[in-house]
PDB file of N, CA and C in Angstrom:
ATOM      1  N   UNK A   1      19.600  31.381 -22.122  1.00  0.00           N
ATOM      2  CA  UNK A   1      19.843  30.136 -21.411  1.00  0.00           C
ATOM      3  C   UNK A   1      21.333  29.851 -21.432  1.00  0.00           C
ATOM      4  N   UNK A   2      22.125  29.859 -19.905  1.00  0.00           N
ATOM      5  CA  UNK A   2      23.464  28.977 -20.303  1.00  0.00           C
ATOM      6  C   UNK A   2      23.561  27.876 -21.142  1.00  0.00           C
ATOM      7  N   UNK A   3      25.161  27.413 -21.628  1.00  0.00           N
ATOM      8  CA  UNK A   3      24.908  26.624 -21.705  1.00  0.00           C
ATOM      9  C   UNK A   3      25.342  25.170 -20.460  1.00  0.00           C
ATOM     10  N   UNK A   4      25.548  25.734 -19.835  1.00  0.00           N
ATOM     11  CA  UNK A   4      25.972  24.580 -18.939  1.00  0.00           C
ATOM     12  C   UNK A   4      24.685  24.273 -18.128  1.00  0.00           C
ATOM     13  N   UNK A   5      23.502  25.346 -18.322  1.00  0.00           N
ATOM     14  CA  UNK A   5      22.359  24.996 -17.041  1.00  0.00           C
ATOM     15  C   UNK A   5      21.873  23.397 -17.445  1.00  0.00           C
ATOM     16  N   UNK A   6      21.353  22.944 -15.684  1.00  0.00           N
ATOM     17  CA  UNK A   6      21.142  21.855 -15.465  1.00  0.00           C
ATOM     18  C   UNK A   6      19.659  21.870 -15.639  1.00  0.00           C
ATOM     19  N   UNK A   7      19.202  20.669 -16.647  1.00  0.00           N
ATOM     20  CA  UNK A   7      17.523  20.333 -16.379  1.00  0.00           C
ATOM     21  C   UNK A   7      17.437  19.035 -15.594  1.00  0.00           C
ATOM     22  N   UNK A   8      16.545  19.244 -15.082  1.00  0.00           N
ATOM     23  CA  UNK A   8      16.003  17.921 -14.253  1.00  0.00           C
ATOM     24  C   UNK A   8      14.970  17.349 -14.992  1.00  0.00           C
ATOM     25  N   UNK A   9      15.432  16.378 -15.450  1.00  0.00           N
ATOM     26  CA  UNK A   9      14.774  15.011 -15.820  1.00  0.00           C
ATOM     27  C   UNK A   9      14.150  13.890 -15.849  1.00  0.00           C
ATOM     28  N   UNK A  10      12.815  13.447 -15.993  1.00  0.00           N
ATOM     29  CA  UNK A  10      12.927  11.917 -15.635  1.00  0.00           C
ATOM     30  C   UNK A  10      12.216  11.443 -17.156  1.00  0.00           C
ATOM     31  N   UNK A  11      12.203   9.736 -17.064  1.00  0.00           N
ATOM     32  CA  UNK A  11      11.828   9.488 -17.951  1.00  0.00           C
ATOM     33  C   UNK A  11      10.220   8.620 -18.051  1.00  0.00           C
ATOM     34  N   UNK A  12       9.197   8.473 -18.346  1.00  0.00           N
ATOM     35  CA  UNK A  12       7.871   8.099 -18.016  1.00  0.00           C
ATOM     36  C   UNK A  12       7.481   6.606 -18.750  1.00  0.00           C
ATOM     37  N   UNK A  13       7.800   5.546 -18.089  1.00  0.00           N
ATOM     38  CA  UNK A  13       7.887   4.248 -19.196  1.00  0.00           C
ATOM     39  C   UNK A  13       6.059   4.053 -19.156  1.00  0.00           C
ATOM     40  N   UNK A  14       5.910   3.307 -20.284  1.00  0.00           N
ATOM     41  CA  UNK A  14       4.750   2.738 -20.441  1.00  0.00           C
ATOM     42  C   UNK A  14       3.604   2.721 -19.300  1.00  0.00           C
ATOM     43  N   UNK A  15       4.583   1.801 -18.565  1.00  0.00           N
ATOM     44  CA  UNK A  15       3.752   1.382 -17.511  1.00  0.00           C
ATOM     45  C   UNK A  15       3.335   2.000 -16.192  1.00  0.00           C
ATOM     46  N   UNK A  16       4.196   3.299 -16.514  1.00  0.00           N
ATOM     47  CA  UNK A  16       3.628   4.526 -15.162  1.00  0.00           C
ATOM     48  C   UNK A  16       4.884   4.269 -14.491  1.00  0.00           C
ATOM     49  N   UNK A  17       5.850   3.647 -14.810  1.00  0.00           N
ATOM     50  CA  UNK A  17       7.155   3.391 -13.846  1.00  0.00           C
ATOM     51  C   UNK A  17       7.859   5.111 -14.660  1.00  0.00           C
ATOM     52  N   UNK A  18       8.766   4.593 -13.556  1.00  0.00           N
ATOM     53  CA  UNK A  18       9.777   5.897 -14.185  1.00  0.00           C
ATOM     54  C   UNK A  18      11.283   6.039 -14.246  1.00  0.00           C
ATOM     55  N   UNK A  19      12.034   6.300 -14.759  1.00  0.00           N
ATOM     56  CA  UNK A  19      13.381   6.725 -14.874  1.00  0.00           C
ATOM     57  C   UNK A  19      14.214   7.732 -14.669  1.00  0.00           C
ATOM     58  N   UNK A  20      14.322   7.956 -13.299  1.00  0.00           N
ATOM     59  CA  UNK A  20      14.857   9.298 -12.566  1.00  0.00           C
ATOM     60  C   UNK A  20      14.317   9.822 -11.302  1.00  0.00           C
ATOM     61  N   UNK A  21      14.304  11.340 -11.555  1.00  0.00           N
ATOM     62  CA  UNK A  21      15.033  11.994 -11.997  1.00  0.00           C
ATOM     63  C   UNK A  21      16.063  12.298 -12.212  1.00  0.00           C
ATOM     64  N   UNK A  22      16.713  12.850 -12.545  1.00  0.00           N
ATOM     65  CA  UNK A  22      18.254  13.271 -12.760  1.00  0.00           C
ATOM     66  C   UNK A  22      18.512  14.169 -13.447  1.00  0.00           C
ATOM     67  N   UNK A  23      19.915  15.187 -13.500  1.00  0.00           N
ATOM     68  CA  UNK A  23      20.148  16.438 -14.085  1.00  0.00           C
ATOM     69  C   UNK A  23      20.894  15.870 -15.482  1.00  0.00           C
ATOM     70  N   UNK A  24      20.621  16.534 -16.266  1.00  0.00           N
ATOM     71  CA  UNK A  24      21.845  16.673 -17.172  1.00  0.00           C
ATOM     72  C   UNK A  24      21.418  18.117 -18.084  1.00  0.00           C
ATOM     73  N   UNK A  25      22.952  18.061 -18.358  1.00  0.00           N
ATOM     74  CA  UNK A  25      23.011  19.674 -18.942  1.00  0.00           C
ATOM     75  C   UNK A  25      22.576  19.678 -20.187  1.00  0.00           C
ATOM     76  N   UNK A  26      21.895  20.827 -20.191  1.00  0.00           N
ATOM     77  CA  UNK A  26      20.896  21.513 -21.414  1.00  0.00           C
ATOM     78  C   UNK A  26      21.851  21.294 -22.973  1.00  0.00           C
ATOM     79  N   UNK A  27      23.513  21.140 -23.294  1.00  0.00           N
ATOM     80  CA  UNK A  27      23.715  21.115 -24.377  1.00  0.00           C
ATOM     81  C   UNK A  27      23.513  18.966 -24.735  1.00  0.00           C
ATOM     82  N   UNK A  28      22.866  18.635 -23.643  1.00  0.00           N
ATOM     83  CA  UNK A  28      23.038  16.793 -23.689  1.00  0.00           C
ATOM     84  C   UNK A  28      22.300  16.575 -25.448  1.00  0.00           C
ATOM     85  N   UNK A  29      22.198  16.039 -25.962  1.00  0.00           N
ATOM     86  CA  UNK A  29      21.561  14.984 -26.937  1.00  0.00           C
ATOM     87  C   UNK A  29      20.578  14.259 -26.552  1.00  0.00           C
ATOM     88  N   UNK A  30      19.339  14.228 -27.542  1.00  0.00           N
ATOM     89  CA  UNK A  30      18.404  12.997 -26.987  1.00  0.00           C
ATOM     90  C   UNK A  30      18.993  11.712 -27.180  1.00  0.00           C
ATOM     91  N   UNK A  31      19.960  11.427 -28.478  1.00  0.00           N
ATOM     92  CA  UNK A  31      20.225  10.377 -28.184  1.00  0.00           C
ATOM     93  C   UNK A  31      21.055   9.858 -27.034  1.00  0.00           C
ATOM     94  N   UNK A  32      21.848  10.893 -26.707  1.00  0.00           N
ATOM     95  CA  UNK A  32      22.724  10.513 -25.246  1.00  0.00           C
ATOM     96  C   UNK A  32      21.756  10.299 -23.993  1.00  0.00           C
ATOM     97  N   UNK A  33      20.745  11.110 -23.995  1.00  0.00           N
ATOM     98  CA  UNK A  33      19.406  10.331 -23.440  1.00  0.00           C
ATOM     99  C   UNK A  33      18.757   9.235 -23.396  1.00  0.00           C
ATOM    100  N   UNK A  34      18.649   8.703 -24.679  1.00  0.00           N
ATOM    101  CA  UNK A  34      18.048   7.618 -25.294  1.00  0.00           C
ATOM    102  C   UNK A  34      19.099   6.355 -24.743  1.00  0.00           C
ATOM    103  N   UNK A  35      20.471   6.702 -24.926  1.00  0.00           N
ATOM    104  CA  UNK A  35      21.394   5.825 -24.576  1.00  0.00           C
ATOM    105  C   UNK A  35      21.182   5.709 -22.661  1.00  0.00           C
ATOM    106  N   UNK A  36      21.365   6.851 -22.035  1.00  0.00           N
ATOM    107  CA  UNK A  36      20.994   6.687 -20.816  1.00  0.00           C
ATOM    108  C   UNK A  36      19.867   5.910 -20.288  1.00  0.00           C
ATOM    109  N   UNK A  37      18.945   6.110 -21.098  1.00  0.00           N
ATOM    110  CA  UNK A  37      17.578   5.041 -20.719  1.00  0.00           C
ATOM    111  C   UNK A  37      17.957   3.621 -20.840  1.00  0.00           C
ATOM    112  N   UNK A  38      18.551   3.638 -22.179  1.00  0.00           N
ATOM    113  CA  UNK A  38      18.691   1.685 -21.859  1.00  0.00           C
ATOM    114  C   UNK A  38      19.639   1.376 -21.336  1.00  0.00           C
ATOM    115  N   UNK A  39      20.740   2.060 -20.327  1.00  0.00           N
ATOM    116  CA  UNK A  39      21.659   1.538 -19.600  1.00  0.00           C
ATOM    117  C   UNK A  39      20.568   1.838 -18.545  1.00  0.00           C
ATOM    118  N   UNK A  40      19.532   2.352 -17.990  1.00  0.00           N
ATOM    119  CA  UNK A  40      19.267   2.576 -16.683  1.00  0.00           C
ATOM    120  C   UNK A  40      17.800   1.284 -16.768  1.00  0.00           C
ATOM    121  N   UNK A  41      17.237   0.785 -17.994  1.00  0.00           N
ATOM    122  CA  UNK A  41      16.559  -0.029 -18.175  1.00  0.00           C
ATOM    123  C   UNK A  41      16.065  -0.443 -17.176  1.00  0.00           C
ATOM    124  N   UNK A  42      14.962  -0.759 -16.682  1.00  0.00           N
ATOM    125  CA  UNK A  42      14.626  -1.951 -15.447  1.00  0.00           C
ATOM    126  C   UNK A  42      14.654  -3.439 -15.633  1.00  0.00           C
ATOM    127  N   UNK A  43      15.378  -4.106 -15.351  1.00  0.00           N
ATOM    128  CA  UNK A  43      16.423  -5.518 -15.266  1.00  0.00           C
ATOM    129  C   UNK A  43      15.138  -6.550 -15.799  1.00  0.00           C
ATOM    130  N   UNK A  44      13.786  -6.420 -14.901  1.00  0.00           N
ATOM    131  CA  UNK A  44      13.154  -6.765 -14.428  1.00  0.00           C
ATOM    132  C   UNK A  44      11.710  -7.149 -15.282  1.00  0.00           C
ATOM    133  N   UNK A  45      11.952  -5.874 -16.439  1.00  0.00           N
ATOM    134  CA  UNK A  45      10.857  -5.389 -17.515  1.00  0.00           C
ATOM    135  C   UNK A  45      11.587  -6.482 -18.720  1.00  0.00           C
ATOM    136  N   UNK A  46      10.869  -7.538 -19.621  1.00  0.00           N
ATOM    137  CA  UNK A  46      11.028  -7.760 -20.559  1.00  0.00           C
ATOM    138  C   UNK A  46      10.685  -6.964 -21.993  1.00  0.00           C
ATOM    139  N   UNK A  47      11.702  -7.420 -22.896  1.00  0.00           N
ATOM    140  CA  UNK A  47      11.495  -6.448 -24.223  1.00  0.00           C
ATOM    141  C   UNK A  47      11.998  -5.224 -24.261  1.00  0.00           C
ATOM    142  N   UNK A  48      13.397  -4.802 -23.552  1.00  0.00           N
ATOM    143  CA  UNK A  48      13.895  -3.910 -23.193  1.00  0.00           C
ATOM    144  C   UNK A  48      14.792  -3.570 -24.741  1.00  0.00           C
ATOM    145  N   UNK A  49      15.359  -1.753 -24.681  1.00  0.00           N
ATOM    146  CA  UNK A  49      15.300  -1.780 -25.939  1.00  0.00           C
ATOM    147  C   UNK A  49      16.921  -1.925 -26.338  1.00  0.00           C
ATOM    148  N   UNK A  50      17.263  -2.129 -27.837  1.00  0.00           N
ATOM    149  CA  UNK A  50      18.549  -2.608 -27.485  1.00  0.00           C
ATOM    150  C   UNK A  50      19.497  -1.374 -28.274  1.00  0.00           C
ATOM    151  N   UNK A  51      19.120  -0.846 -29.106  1.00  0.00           N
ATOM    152  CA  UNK A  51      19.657   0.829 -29.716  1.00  0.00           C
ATOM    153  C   UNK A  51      18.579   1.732 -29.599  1.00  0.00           C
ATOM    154  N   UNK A  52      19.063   3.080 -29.558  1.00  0.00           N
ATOM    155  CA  UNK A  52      18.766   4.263 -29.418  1.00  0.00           C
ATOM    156  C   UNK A  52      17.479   4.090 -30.465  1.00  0.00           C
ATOM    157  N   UNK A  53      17.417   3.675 -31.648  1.00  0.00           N
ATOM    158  CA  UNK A  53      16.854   3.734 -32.826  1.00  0.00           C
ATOM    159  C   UNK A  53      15.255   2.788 -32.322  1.00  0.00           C
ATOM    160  N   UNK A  54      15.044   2.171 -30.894  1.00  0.00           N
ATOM    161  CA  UNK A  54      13.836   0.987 -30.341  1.00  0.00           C
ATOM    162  C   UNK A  54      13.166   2.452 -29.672  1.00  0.00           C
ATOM    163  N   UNK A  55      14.052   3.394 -29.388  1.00  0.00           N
ATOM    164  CA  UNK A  55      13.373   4.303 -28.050  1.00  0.00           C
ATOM    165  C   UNK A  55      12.902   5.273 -28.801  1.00  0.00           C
ATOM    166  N   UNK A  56      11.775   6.079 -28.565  1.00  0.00           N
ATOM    167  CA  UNK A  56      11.170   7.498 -29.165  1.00  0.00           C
ATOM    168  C   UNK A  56      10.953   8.156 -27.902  1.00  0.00           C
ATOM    169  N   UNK A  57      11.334   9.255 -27.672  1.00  0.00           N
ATOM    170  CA  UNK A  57      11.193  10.578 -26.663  1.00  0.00           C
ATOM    171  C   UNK A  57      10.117  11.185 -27.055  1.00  0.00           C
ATOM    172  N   UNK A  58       9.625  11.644 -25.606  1.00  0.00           N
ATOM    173  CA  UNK A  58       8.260  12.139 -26.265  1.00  0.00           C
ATOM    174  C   UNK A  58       8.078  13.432 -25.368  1.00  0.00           C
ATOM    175  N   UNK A  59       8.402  14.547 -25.450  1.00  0.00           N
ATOM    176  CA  UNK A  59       7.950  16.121 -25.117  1.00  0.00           C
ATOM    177  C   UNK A  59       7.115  16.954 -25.377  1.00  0.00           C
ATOM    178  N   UNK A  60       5.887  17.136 -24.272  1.00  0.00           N
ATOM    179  CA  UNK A  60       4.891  17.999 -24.771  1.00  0.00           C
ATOM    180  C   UNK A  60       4.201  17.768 -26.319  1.00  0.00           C
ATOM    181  N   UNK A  61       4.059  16.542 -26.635  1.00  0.00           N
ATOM    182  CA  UNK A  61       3.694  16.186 -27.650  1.00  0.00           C
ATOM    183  C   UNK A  61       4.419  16.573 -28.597  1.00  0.00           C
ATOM    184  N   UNK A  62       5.476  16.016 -29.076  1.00  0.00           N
ATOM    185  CA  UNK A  62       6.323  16.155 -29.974  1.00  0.00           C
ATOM    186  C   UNK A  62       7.531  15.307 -29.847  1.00  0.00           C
ATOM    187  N   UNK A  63       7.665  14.479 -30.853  1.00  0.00           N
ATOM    188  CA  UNK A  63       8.249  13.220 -30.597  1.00  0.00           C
ATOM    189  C   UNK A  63      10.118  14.043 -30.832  1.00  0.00           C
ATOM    190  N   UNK A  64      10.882  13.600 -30.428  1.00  0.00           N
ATOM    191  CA  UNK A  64      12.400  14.952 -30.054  1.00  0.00           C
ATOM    192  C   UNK A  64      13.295  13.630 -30.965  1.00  0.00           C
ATOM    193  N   UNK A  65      14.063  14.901 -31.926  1.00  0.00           N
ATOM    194  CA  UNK A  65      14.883  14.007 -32.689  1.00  0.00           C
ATOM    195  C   UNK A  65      16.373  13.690 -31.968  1.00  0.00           C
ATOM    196  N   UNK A  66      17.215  12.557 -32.331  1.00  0.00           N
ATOM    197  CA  UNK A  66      18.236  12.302 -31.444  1.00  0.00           C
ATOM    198  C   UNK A  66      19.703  12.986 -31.531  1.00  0.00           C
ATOM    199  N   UNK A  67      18.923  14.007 -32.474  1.00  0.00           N
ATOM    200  CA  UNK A  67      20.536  14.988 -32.957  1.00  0.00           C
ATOM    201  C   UNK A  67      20.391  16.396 -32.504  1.00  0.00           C
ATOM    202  N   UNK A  68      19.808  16.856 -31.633  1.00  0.00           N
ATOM    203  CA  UNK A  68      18.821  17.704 -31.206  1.00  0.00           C
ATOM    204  C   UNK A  68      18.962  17.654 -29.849  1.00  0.00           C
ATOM    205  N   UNK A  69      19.757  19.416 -29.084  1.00  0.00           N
ATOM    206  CA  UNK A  69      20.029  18.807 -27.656  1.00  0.00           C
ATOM    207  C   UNK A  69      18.811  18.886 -26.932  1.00  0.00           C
ATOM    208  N   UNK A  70      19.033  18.739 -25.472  1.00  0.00           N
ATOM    209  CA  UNK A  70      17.689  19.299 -24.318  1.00  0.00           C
ATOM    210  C   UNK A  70      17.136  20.376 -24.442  1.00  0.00           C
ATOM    211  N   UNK A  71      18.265  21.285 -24.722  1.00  0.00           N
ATOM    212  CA  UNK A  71      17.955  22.717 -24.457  1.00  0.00           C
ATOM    213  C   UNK A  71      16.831  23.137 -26.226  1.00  0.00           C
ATOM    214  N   UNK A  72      17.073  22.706 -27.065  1.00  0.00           N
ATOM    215  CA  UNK A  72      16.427  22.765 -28.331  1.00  0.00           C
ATOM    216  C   UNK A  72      15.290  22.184 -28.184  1.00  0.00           C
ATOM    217  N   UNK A  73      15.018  20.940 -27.574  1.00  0.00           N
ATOM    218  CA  UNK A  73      13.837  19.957 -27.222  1.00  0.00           C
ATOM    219  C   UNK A  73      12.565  20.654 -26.278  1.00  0.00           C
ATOM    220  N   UNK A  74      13.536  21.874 -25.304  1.00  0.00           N
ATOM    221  CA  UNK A  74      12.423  22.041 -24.780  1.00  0.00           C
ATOM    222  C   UNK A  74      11.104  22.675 -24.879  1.00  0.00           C
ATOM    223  N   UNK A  75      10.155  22.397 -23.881  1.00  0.00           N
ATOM    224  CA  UNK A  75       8.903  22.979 -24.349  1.00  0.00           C
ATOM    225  C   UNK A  75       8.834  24.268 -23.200  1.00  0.00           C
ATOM    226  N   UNK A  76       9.032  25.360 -23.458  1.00  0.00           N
ATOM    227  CA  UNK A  76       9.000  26.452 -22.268  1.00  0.00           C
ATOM    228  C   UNK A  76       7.721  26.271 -21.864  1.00  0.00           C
ATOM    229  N   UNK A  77       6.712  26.387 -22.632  1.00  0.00           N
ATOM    230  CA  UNK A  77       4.902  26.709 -22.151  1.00  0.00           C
ATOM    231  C   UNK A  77       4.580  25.479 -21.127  1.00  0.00           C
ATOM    232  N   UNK A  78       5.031  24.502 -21.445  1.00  0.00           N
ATOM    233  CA  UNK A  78       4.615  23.268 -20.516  1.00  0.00           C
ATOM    234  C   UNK A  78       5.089  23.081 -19.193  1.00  0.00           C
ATOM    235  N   UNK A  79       6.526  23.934 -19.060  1.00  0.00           N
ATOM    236  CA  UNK A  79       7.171  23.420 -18.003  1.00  0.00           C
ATOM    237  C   UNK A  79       7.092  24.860 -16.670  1.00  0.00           C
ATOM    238  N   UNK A  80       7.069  24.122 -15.913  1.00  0.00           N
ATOM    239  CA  UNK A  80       6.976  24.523 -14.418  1.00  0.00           C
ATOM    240  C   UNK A  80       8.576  25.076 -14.054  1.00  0.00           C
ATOM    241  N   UNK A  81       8.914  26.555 -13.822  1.00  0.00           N
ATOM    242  CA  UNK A  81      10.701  27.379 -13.761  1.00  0.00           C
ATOM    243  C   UNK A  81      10.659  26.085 -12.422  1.00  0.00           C
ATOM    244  N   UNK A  82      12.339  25.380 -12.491  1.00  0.00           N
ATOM    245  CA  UNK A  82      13.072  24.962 -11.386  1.00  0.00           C
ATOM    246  C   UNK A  82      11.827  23.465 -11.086  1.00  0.00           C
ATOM    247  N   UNK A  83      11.224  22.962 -12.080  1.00  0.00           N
ATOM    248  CA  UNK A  83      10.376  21.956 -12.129  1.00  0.00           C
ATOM    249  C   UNK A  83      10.912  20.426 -12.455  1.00  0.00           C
ATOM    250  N   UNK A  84      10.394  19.418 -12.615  1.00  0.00           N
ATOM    251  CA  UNK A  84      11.042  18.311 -13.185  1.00  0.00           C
ATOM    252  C   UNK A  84      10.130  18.364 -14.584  1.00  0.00           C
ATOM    253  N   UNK A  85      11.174  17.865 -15.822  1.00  0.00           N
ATOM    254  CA  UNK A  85      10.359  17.236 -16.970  1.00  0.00           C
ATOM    255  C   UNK A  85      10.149  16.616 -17.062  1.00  0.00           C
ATOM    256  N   UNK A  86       8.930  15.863 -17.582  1.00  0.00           N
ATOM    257  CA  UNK A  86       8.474  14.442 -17.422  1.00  0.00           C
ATOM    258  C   UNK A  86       8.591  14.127 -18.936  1.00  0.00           C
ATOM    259  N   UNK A  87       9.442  13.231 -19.455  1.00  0.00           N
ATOM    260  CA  UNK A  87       9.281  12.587 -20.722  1.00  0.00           C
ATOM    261  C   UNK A  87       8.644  11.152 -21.072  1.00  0.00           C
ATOM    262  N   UNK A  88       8.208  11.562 -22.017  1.00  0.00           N
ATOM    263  CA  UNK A  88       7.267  10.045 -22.323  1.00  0.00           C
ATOM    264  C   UNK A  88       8.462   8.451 -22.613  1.00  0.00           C
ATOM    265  N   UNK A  89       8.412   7.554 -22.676  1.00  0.00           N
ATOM    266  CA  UNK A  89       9.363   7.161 -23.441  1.00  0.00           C
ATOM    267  C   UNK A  89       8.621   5.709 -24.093  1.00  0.00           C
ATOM    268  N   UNK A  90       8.401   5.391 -25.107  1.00  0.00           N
ATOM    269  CA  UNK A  90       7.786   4.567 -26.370  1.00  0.00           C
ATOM    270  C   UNK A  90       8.620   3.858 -27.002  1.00  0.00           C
ATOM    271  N   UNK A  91       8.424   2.359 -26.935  1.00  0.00           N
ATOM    272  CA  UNK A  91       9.559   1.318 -27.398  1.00  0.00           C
ATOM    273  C   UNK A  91       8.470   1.325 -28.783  1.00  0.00           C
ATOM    274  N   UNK A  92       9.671   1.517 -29.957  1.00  0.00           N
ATOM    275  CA  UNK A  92       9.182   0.747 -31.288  1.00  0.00           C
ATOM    276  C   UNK A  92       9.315  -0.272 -31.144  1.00  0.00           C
ATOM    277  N   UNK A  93       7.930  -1.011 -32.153  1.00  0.00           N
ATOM    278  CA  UNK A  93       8.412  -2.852 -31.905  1.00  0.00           C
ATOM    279  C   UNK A  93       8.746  -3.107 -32.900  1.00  0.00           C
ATOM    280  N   UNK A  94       9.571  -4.249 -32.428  1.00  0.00           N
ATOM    281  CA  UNK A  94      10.584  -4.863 -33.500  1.00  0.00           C
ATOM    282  C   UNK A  94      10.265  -4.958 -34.811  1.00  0.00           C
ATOM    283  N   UNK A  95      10.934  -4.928 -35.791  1.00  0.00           N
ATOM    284  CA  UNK A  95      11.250  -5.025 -37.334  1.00  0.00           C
ATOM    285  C   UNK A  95      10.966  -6.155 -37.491  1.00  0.00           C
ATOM    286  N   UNK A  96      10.476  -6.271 -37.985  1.00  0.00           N
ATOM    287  CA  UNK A  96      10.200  -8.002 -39.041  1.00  0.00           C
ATOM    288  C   UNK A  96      10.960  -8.181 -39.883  1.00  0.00           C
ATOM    289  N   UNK A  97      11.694  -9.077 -40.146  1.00  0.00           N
ATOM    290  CA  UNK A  97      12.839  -9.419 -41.255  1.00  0.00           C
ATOM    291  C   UNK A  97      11.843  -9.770 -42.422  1.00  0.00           C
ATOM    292  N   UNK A  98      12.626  -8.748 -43.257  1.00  0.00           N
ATOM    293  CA  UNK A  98      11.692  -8.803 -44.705  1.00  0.00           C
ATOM    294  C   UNK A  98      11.834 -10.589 -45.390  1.00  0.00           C
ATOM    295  N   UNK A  99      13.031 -11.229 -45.028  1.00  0.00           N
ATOM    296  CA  UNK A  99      12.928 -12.358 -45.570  1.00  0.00           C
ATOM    297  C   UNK A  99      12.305 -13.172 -45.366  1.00  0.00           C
ATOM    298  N   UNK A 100      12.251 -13.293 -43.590  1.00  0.00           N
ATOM    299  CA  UNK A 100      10.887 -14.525 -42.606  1.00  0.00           C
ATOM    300  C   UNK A 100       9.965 -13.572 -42.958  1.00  0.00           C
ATOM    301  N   UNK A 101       9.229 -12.522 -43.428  1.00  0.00           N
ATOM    302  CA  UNK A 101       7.993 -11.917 -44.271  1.00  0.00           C
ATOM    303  C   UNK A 101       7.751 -13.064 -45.236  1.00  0.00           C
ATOM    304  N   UNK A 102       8.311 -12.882 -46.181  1.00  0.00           N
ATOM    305  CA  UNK A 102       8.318 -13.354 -47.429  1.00  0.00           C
ATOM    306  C   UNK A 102       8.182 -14.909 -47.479  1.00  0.00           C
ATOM    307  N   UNK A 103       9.054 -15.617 -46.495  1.00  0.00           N
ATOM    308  CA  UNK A 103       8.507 -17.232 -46.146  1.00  0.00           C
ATOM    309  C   UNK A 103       7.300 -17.282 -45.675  1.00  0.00           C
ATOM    310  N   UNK A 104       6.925 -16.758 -44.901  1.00  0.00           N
ATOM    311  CA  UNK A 104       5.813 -16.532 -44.018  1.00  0.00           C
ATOM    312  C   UNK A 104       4.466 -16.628 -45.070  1.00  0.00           C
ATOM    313  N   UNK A 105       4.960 -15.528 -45.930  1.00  0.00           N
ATOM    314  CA  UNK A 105       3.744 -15.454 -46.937  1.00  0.00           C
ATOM    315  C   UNK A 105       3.523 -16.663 -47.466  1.00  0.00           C
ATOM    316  N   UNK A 106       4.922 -17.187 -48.150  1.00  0.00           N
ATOM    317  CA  UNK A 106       5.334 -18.414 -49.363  1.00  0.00           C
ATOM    318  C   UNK A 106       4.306 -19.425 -48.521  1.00  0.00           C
ATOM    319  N   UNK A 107       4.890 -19.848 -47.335  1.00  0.00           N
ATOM    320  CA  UNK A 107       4.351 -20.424 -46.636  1.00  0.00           C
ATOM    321  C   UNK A 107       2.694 -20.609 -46.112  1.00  0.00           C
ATOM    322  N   UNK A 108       1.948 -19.512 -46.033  1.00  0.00           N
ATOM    323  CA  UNK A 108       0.690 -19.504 -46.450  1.00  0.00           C
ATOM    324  C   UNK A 108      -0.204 -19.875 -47.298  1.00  0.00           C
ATOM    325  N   UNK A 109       0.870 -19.483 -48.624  1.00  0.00           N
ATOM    326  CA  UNK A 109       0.147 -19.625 -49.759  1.00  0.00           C
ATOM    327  C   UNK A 109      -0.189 -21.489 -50.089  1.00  0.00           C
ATOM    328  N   UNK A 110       1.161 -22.125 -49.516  1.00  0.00           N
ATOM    329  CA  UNK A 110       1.348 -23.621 -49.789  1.00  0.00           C
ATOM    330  C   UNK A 110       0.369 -24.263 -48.805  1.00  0.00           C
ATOM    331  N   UNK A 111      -0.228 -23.964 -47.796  1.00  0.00           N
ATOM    332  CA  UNK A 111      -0.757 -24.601 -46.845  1.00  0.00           C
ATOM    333  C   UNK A 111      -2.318 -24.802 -47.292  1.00  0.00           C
ATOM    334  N   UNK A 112      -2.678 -23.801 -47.857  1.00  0.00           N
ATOM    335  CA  UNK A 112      -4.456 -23.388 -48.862  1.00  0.00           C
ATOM    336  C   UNK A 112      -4.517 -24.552 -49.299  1.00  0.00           C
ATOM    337  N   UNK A 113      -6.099 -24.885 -49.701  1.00  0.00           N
ATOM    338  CA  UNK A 113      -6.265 -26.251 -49.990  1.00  0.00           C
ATOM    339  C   UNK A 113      -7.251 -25.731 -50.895  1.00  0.00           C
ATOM    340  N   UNK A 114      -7.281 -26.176 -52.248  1.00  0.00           N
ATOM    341  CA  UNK A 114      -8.403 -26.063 -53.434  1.00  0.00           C
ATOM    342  C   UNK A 114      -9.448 -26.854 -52.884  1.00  0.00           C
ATOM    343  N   UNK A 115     -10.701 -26.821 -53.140  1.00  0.00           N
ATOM    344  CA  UNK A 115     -11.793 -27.519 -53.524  1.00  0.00           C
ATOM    345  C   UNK A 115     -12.466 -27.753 -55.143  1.00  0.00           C
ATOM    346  N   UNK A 116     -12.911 -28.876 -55.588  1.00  0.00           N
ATOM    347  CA  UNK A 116     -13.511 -28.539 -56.583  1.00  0.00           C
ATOM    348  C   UNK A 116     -14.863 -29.157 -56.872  1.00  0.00           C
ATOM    349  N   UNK A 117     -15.973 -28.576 -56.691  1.00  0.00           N
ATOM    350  CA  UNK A 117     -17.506 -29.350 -56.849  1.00  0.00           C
ATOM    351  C   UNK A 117     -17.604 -29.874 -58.363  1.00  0.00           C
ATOM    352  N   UNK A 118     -17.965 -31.132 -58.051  1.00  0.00           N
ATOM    353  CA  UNK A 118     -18.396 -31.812 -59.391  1.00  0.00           C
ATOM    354  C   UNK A 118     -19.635 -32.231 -59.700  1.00  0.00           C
TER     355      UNK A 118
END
């Protein structure tokens, strides 16, 4: 494989929408991918993601790490020579701040009401 060859790309959101296609060269990064997705975001979609670290790539079943170029990512058996790739793309949801956790709980616990039969 060069390294300059071009793959054609798109990206497959949730909702059956899509992101692309478009070329980029086989030495790219998923995360330079990952970054491309949320600048190409749809305006329109709420809960959009805001670092590389919200987005998971998803190839031929195998989730693609972000240090790891195209050309390493790919799946030969799946793909169609001179084809488009279709990638999955999966927003993690947000982190819960361990501290509003921890009120949250506190807060539970204070709201309980004893009974006592006499």
């Amino acid at each position: 494989m060069a390294a300059d060859e071009l793959i054609e790309v798109k990206f497959r959101l949730a909702d059956g929408t899509d992101i692309g296609p478009s070329k980029y060269s086989s030495i790219t990064t998923v995360g330079s991918l990952k970054e491309k997705i949320i600048s190409q975001w749809p305006k329109d979609k709420e809960n959009g993601p805001k670092t590389i670290n919200d987005v998971k790539l998803i190839n031929a079943g195998k989730i693609l790490e972000n240090n790891k170029t195209l050309a390493e990512s790919r799946s030969p058996v799946s793909e169609i020579p001179g084809g488009v790739i279709t990638m999955l793309v999966v927003l993690r949801p947000p982190m819960a701040d361990k501290n509003s956790e921890k009120l949250q709980e506190h807060s539970a616990r204070k709201s309980t009401c004893s009974c006592t039969i006499i």
